[in-house]
Every structure is written in structure tokens, then in C-alpha cells.
C-alpha atoms as a PDB file:
ATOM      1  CA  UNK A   1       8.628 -81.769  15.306  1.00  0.00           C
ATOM      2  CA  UNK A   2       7.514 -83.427  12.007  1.00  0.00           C
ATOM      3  CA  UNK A   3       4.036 -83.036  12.824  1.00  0.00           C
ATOM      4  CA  UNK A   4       3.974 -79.496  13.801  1.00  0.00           C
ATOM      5  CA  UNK A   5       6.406 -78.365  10.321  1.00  0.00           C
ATOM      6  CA  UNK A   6       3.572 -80.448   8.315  1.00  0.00           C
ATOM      7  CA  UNK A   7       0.663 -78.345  10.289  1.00  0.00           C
ATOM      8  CA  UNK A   8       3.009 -74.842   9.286  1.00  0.00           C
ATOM      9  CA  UNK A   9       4.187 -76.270   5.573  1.00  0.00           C
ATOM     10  CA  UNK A  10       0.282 -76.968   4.589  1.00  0.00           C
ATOM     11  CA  UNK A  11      -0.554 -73.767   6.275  1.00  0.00           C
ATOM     12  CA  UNK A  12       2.156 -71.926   4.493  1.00  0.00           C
ATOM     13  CA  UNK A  13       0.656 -73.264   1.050  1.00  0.00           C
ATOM     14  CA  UNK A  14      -3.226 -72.624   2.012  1.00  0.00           C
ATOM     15  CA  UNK A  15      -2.093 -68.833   3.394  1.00  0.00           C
ATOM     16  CA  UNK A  16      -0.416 -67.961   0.018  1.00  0.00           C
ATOM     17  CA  UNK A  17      -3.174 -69.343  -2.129  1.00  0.00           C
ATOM     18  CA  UNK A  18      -5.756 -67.327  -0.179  1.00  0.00           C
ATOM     19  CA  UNK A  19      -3.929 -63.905  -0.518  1.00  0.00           C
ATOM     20  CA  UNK A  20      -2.747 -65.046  -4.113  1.00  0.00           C
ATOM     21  CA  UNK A  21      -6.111 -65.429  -5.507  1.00  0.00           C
ATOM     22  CA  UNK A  22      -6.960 -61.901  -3.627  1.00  0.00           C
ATOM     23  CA  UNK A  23      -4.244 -60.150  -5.531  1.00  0.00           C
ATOM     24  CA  UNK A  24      -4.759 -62.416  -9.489  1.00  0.00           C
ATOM     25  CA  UNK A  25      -7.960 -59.944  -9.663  1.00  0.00           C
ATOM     26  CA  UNK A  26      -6.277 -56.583  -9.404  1.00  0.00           C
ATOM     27  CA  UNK A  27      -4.684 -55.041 -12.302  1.00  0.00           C
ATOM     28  CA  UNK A  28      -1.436 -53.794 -12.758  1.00  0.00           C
ATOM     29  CA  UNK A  29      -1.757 -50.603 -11.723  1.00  0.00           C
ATOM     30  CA  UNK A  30      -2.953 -52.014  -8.238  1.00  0.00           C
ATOM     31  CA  UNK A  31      -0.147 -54.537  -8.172  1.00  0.00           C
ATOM     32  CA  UNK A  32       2.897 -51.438  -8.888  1.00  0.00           C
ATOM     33  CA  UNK A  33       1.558 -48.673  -6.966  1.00  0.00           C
ATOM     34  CA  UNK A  34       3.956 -47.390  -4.887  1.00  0.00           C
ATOM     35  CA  UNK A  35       2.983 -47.611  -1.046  1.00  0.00           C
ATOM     36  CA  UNK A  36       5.485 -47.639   1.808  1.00  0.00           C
ATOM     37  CA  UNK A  37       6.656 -50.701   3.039  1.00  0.00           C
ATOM     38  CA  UNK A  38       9.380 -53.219   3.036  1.00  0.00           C
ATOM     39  CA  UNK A  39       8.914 -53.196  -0.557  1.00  0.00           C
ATOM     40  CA  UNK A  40       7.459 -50.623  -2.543  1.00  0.00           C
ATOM     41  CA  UNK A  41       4.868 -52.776  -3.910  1.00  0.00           C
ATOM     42  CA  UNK A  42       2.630 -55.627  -3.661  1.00  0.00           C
ATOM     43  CA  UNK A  43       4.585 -57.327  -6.829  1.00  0.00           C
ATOM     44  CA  UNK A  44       7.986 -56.272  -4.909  1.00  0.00           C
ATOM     45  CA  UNK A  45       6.701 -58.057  -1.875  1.00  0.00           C
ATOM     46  CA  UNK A  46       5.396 -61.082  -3.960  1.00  0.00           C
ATOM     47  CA  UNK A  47       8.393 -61.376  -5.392  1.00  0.00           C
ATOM     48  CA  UNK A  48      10.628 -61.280  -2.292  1.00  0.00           C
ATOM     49  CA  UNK A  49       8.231 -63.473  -0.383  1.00  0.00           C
ATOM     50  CA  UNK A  50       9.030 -66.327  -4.002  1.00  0.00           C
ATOM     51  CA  UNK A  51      12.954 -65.195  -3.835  1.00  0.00           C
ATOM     52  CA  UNK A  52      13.051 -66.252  -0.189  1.00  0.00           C
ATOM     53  CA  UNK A  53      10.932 -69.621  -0.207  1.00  0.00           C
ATOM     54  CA  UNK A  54      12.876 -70.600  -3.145  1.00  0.00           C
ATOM     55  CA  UNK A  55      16.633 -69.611  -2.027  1.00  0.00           C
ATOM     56  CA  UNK A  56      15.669 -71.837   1.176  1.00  0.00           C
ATOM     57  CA  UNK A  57      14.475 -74.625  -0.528  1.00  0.00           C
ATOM     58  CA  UNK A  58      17.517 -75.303  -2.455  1.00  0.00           C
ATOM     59  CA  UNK A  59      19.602 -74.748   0.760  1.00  0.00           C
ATOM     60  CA  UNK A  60      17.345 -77.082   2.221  1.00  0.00           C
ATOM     61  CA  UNK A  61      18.180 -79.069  -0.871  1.00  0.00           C
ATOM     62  CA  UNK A  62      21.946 -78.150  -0.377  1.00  0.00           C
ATOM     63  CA  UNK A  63      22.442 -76.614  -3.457  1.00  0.00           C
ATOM     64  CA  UNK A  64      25.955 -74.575  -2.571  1.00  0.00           C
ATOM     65  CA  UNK A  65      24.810 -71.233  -4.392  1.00  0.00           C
ATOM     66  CA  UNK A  66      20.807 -70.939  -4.890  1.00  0.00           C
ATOM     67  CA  UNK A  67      19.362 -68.648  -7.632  1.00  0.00           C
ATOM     68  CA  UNK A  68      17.584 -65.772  -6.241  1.00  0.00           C
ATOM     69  CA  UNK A  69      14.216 -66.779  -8.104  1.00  0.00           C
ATOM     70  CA  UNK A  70      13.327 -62.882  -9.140  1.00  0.00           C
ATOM     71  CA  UNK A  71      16.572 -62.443 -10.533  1.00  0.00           C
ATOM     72  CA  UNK A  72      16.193 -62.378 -14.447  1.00  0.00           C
ATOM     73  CA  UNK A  73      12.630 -63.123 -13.695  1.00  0.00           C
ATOM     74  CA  UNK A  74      10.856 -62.126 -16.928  1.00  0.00           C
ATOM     75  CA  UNK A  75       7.379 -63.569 -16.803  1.00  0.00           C
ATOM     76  CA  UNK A  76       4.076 -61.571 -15.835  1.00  0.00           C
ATOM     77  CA  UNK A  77       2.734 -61.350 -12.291  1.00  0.00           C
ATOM     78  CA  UNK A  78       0.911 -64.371 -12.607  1.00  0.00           C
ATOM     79  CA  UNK A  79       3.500 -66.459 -13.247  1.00  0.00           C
ATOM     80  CA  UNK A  80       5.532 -65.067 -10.371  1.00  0.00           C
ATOM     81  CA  UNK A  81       2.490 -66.523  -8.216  1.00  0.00           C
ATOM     82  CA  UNK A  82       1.902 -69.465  -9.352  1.00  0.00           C
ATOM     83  CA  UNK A  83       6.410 -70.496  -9.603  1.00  0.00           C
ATOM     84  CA  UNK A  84       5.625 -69.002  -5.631  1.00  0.00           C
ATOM     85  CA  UNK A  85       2.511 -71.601  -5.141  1.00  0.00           C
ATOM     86  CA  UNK A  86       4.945 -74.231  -6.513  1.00  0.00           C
ATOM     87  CA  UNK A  87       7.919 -73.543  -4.137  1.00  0.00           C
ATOM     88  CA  UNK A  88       5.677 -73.373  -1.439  1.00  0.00           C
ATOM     89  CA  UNK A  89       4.300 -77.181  -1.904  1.00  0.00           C
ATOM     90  CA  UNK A  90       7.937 -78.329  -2.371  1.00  0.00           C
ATOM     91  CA  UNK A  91       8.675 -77.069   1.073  1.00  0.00           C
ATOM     92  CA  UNK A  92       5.553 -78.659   2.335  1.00  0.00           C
ATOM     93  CA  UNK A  93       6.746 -82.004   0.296  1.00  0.00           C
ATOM     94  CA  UNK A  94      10.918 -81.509   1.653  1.00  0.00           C
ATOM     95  CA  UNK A  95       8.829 -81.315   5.007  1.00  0.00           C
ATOM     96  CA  UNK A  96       6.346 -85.231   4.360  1.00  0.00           C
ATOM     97  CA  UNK A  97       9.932 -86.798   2.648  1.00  0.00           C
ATOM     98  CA  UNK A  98      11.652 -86.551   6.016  1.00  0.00           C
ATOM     99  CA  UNK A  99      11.383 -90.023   7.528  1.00  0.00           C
ATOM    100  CA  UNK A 100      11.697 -88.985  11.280  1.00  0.00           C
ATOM    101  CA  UNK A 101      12.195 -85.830  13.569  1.00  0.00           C
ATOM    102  CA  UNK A 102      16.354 -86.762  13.969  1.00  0.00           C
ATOM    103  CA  UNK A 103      16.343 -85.140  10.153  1.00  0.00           C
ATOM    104  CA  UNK A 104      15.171 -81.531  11.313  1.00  0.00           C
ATOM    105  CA  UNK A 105      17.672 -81.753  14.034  1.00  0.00           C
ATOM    106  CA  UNK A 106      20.716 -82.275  11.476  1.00  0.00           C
ATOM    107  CA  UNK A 107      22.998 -79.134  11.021  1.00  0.00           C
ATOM    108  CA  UNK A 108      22.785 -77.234   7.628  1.00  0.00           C
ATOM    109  CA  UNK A 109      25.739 -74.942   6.520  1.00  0.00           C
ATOM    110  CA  UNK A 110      24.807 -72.618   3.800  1.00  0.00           C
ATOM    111  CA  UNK A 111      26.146 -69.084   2.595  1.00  0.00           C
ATOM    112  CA  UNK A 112      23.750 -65.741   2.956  1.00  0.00           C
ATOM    113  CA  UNK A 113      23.764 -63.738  -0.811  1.00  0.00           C
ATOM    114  CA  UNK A 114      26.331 -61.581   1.319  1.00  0.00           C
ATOM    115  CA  UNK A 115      28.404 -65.101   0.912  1.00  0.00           C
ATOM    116  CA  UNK A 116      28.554 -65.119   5.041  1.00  0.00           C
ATOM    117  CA  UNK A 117      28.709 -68.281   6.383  1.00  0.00           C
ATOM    118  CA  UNK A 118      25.869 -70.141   9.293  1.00  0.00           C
ATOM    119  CA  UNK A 119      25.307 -73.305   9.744  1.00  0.00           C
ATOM    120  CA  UNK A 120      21.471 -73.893  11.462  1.00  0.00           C
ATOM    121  CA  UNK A 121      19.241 -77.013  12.168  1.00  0.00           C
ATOM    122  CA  UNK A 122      17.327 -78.105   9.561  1.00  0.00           C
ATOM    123  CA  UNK A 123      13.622 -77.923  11.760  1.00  0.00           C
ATOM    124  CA  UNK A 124      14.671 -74.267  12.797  1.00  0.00           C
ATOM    125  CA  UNK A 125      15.214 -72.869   8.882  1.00  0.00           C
ATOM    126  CA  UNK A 126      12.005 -74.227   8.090  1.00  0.00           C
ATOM    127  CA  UNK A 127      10.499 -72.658  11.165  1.00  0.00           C
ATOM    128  CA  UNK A 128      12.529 -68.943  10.073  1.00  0.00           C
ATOM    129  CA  UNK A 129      10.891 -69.724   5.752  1.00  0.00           C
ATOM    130  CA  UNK A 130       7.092 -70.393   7.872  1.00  0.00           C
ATOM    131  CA  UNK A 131       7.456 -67.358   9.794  1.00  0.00           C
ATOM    132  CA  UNK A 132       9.313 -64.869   6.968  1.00  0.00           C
ATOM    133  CA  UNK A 133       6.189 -65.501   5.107  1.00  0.00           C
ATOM    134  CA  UNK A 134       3.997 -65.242   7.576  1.00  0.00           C
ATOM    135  CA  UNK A 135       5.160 -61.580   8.066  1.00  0.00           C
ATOM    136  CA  UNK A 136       5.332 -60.539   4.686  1.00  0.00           C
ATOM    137  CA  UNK A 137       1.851 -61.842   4.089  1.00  0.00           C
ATOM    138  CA  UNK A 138       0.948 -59.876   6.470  1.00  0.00           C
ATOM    139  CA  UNK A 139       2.464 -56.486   4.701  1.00  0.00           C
ATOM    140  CA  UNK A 140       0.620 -57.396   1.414  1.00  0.00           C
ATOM    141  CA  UNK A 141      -2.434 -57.715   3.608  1.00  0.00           C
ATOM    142  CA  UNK A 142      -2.209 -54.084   4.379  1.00  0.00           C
ATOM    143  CA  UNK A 143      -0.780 -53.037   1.496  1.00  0.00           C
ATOM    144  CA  UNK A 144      -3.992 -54.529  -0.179  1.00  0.00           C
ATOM    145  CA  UNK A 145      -6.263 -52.593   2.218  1.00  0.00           C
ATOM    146  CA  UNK A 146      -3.938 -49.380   0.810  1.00  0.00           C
ATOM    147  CA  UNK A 147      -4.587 -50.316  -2.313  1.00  0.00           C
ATOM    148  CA  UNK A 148      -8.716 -49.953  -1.860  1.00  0.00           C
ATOM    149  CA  UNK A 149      -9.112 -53.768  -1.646  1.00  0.00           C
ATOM    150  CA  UNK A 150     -11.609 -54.035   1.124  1.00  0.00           C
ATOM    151  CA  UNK A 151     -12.700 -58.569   0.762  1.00  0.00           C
ATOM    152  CA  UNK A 152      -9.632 -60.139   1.781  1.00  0.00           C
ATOM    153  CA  UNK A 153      -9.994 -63.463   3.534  1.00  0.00           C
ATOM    154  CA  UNK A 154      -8.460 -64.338   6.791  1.00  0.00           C
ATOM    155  CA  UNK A 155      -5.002 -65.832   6.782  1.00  0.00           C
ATOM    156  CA  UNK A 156      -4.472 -66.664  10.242  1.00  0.00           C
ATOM    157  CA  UNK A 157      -3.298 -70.161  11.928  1.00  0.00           C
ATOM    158  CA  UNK A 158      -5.807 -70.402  13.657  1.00  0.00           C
ATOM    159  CA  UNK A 159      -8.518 -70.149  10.458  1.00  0.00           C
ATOM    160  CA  UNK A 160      -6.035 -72.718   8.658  1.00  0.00           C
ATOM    161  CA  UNK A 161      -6.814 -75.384  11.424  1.00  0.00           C
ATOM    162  CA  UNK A 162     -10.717 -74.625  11.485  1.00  0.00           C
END
């Protein structure tokens, strides 16, 4: 199990940096305009894509009520991705510090922002932050292609491990 979160945490970090360099060239008009999605806008996604990685890590880290990261956020888009960049290689480090696969198996309880309570194995949450990513990549992807960005490198797995 430890081997395969490693392969997804390092992928994870690699992913975002491609598509975060894509998007550190565009200018703010780019980044706000409105195009339909989960979130309105390729700075809306980035900064649910950061909120996410983050509120997981310090569940991971059991902090009993994480900080939505884009909450009182006041910094510019590029500081948005490069806090994101950061959270993203403490999930890949949470992921090396973990001595042996019995620690992904242990049981985490934590509280949604709804305050409803689960309780979920350690290996699977990190499998659910991979894959949330993953997806929302994915939207800014297309959103970029909206956007008139037409050189945007691939992000897939499969590209990571070649």
C-alpha cells in the first residue's frame, strides 16, 4: 500500500506543477472568466482543489477542526499556487513518514465542514485527496482549453511513470 500512495503522492505533486506552471502565464482576466463548471473559474477551482488538499492534510494530521485554506485567503493567484504546491509535498511527505502499510490501515475519525461525523482508513482518505484532484485537474484542463489555451501538457498517470 505504501508503495503505490508514494507512486500517487509524487504523481499528485508532478500533476499540479505541470498544470500550475500552464495557468502562472495567463493573466487575470483568463484566470476569472466565468465558464461553467464546478466552479466558475479556473482561480475558483485552484482554490478548491488547495482548500481540499489542505483540510485533509490536517485531518490526516488530526487536527480536530482544519482551516479551510481559501477562507480569508488574501494573497494573489500565485501565492494560492504555490501554498497548493506546498500542501501537496506535505501529503507526499505524511505519505514517506509512515513506517509500514499497518499505518494506512488505522481508522481516522474526523468531522466534514457540515460538522458530520466518519471515521475512514487512513490509506483510503489519501486514495479519495489523489483522486479529488485528479478530477478537478481535469476541469481546469478544459476550462483552460475554454479559456483559448491550446499547449497544455499531459497530466496523466501513465505520463507521470514514463
Amino acid at each position: 500500500m505504501k508503495e503505490t500512495l508514494l507512486q500517487y503522492a509524487g504523481y499528485n505533486v508532478w500533476a499540479n506543477k505541470r498544470i500550475i506552471e500552464v495557468m502562472m502565464k495567463l493573466d487575470a482576466a483568463q484566470l476569472n472568466k466565468e465558464i461553467v463548471s464546478s466552479f466558475p473559474s479556473l482561480q475558483k477551482t485552484v482554490s478548491h482543489i488547495w482548500s481540499a488538499e489542505f483540510t485533509w492534510l490536517q485531518r490526516l494530521q488530526l487536527a480536530e477542526q482544519p482551516i479551510w485554506a481559501e477562507d480569508g485567503f488574501q494573497g494573489d493567484f500565485k501565492e494560492a499556487c504555490v501554498r497548493w504546491q506546498e500542501v501537496s509535498f506535505q501529503l507526499q511527505e505524511f505519505v514517506t513518514r509512515q513506517f509500514n502499510d499497518a499505518a494506512f490501515d488505522h481508522v481516522l475519525q474526523y468531522y466534514t465542514r457540515k460538522s458530520q461525523p466518519y471515521k475512514n482508513k487512513v490509506g483510503d482518505v489519501l486514495l479519495h485527496v489523489f483522486n479529488h484532484s485528479t478530477f478537478h485537474r481535469g476541469q481546469l484542463i478544459t476550462m483552460l482549453r475554454q479559456a483559448g489555451v491550446t499547449n497544455i501538457p499531459p497530466t496523466d498517470f501513465i505520463a507521470y511513470l514514463r
